[in-house]
C-alpha atoms as a PDB file:
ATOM      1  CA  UNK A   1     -13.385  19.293  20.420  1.00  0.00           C
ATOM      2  CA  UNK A   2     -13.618  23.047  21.014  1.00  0.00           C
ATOM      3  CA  UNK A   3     -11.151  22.480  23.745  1.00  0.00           C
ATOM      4  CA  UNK A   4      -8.626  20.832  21.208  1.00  0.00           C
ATOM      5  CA  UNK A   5      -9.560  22.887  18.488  1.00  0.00           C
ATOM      6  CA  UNK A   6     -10.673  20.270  16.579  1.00  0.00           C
ATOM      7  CA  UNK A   7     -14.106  22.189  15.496  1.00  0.00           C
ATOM      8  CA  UNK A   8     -13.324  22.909  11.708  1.00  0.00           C
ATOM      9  CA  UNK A   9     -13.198  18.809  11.552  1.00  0.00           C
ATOM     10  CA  UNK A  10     -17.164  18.797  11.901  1.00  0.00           C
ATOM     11  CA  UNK A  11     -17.221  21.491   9.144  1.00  0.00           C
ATOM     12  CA  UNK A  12     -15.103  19.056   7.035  1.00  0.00           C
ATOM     13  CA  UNK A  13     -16.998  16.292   7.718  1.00  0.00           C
ATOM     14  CA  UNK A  14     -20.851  16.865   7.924  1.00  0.00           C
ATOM     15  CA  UNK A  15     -20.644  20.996   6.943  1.00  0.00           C
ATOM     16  CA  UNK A  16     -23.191  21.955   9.866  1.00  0.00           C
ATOM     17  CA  UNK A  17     -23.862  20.358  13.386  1.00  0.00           C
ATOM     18  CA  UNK A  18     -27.041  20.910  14.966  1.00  0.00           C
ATOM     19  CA  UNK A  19     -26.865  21.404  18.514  1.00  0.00           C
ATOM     20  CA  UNK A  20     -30.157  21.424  20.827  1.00  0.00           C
ATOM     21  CA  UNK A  21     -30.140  23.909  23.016  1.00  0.00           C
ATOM     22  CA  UNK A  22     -30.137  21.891  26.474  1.00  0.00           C
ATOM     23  CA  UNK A  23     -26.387  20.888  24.888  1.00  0.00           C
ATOM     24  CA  UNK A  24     -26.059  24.558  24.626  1.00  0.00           C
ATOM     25  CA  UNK A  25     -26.451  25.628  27.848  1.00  0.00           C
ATOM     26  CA  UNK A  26     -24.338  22.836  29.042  1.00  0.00           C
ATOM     27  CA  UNK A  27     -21.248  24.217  26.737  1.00  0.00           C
ATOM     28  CA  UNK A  28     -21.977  27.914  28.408  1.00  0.00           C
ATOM     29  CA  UNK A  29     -20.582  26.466  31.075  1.00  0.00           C
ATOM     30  CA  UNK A  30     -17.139  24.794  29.284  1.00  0.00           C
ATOM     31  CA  UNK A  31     -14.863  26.672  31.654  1.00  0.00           C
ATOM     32  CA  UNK A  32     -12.574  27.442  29.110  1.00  0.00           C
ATOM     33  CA  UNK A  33     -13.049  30.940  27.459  1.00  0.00           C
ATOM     34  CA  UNK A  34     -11.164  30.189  24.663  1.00  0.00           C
ATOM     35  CA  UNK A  35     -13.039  27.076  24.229  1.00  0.00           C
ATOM     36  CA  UNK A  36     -16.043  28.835  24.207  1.00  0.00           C
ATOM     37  CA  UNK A  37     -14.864  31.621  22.302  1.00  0.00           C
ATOM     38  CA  UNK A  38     -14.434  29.123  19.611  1.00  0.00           C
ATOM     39  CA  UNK A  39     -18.339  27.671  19.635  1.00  0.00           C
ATOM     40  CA  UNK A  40     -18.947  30.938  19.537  1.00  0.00           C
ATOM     41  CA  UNK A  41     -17.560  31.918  16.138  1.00  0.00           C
ATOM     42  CA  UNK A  42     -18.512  28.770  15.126  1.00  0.00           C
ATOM     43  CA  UNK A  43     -21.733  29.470  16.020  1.00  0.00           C
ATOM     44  CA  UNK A  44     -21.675  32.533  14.059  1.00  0.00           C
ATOM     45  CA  UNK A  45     -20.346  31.030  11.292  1.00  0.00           C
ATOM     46  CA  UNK A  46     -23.129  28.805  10.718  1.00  0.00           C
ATOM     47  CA  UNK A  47     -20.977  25.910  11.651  1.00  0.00           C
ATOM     48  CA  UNK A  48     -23.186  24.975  14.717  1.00  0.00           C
ATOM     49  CA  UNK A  49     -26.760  25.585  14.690  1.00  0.00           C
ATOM     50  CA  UNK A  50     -28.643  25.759  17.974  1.00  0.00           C
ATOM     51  CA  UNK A  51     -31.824  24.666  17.609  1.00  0.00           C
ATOM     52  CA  UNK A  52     -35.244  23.457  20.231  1.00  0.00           C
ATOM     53  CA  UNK A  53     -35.664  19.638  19.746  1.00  0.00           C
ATOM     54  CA  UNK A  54     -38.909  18.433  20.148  1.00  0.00           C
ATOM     55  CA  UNK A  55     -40.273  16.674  22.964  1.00  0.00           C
ATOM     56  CA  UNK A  56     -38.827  13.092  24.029  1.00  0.00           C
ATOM     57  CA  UNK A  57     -40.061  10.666  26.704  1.00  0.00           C
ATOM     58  CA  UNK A  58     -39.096   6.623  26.614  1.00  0.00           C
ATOM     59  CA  UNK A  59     -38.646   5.035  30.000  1.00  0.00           C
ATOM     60  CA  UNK A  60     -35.897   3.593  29.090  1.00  0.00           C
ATOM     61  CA  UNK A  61     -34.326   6.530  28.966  1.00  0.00           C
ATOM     62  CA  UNK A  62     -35.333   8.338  31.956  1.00  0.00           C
ATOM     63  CA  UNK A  63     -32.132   7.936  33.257  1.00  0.00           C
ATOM     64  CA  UNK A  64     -30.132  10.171  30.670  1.00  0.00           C
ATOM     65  CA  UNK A  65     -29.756  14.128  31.109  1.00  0.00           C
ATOM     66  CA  UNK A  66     -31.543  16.802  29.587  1.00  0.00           C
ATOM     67  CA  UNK A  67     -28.831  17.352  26.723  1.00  0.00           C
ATOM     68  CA  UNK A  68     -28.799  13.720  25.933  1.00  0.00           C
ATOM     69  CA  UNK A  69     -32.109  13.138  25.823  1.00  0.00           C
ATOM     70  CA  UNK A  70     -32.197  16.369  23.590  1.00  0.00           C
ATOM     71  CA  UNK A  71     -29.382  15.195  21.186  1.00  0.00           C
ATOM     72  CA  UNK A  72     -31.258  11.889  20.791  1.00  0.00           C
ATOM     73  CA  UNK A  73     -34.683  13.941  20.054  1.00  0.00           C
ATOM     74  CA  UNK A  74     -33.066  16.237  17.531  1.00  0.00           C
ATOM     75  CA  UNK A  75     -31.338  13.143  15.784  1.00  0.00           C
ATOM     76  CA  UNK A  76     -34.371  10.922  15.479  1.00  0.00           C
ATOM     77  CA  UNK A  77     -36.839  13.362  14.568  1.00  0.00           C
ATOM     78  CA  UNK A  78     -34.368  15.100  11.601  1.00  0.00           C
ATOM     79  CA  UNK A  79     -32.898  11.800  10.653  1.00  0.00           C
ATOM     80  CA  UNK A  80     -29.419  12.633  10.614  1.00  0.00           C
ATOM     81  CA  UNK A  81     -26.347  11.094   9.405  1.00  0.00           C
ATOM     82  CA  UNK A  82     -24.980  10.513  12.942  1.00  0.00           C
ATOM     83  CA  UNK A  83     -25.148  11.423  16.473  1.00  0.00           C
ATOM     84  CA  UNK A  84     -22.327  13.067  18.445  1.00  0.00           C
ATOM     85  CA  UNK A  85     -22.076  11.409  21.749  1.00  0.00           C
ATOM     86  CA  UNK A  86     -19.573  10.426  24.640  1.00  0.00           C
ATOM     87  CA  UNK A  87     -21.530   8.910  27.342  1.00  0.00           C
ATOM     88  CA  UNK A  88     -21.854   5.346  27.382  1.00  0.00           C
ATOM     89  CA  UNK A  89     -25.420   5.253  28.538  1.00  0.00           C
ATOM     90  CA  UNK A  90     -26.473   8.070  25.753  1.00  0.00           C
ATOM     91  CA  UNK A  91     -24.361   5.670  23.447  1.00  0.00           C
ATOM     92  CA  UNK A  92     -26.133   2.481  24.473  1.00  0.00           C
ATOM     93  CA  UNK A  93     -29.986   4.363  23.746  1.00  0.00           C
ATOM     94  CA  UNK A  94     -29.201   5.472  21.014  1.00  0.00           C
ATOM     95  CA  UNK A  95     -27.938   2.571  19.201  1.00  0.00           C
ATOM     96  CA  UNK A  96     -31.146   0.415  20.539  1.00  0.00           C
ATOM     97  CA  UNK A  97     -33.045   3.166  18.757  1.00  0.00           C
ATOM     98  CA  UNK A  98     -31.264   3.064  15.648  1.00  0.00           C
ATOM     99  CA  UNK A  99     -28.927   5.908  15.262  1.00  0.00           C
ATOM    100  CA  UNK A 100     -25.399   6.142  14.094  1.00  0.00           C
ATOM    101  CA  UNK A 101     -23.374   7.495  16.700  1.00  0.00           C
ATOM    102  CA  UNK A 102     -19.469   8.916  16.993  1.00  0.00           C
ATOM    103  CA  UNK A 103     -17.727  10.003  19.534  1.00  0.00           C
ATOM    104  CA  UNK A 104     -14.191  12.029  19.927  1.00  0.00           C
ATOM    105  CA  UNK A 105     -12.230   8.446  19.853  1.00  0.00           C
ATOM    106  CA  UNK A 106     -14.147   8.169  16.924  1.00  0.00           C
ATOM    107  CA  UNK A 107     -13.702  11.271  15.469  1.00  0.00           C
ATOM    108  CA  UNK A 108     -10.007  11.235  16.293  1.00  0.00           C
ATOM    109  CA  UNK A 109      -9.792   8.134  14.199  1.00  0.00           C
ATOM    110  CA  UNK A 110     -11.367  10.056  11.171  1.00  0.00           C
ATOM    111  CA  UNK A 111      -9.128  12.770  11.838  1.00  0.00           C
ATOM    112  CA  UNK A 112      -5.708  10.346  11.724  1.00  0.00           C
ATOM    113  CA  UNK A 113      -7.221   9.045   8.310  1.00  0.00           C
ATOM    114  CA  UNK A 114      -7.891  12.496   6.488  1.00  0.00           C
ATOM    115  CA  UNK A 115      -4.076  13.013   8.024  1.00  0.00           C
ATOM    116  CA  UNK A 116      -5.616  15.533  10.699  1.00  0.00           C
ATOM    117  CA  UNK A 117      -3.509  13.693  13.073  1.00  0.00           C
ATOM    118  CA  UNK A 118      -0.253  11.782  12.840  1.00  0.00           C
ATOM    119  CA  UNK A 119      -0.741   9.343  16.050  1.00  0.00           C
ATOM    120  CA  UNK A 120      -4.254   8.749  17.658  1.00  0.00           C
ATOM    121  CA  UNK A 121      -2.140   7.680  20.842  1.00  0.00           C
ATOM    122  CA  UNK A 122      -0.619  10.779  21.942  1.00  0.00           C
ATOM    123  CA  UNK A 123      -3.886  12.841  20.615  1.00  0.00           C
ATOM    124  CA  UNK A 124      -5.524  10.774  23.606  1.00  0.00           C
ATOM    125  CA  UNK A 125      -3.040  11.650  26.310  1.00  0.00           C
ATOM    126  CA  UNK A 126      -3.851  15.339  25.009  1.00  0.00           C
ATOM    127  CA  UNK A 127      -7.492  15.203  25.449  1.00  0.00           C
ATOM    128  CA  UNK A 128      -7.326  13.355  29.492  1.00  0.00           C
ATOM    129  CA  UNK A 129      -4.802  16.020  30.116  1.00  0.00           C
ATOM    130  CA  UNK A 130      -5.981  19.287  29.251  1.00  0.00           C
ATOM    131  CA  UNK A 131     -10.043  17.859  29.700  1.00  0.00           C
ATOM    132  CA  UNK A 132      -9.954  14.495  32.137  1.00  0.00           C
ATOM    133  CA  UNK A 133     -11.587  13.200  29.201  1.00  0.00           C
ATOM    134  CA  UNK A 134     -12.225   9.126  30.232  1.00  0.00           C
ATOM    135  CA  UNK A 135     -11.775   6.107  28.052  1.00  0.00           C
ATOM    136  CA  UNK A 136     -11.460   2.523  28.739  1.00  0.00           C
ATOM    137  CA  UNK A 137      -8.321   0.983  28.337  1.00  0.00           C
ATOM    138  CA  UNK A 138      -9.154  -1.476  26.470  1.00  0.00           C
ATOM    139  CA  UNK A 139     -10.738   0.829  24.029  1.00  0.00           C
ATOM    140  CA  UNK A 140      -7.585   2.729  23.320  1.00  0.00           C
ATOM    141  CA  UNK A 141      -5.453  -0.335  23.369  1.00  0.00           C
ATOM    142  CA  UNK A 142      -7.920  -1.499  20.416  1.00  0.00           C
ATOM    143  CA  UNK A 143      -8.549   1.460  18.636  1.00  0.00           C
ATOM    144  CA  UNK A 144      -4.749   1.832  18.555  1.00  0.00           C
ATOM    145  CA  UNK A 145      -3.906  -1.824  17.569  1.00  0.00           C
ATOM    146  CA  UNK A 146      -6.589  -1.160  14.831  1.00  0.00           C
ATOM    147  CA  UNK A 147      -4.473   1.605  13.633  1.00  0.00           C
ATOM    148  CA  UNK A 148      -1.208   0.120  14.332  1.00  0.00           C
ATOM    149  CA  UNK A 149       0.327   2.024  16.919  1.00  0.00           C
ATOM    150  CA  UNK A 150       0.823  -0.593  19.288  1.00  0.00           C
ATOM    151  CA  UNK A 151       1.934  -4.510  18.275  1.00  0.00           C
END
């Protein structure tokens, strides 16, 4: 989203974003200045709030990375309102233990509907281009038949 500029959506939408600081670390290394510039001020802002989640160990979850794990930690133990995540296995433990979770597709569908965004389709394109950004084809082709742009 930094990459896009799409930050001042999660301002719109939830106000603050707390980000552990394993994610953190892993955005230090965006390779994108601009990018980064942009957490930054968000940062600053008060947008984005890094901040030490506790402690997290399930076995069925051993397989995730620090910043997952992290993001899941922070999310169950403050109760939010949803999780931010991309990767499928991340996705997949975090539903079985109960969270809400959205991802950019998901957030670019929110963004078409508060009229952030005339076409999801071409948004899409956009984000593999300028990030290699992955997403199943037959996600997009639904997600875009759910919005109507495609038959």
């Amino acid at each position: 989203m930094a990459i896009m500029g799409w930050l001042p959506w999660l301002k719109e939408r939830w106000g603050i974003v707390l980000v552990p600081q394993e994610v953190w670390h892993e955005l230090e290394r965006i390779g994108d200045d601009a990018a980064f510039d942009s957490l930054l001020a968000a940062r600053e802002s008060g947008l984005i709030e890094v901040t030490v989640a506790p402690p997290f160990f399930r076995p069925d979850c051993s397989h995730l990375h620090a910043g997952e794990l992290a993001a899941i930690s922070l999310s169950l133990e403050r109760k939010a309102q949803w999780l931010i995540v991309d990767d499928g296995d991340a996705r997949k433990a975090a539903k079985a233990l109960g969270l809400r979770i959205i991802g950019l597709l998901g957030m670019m569908v929110w963004a078409k509907k508060q009229g952030h965004l005339e076409r999801v389709g071409p948004a899409i394109d956009e984000v593999r281009q300028r990030t290699g950004f992955r997403l199943s084809a037959e996600v997009v082709e639904q997600v875009l038949s759910d919005l109507g742009e495609i038959p």
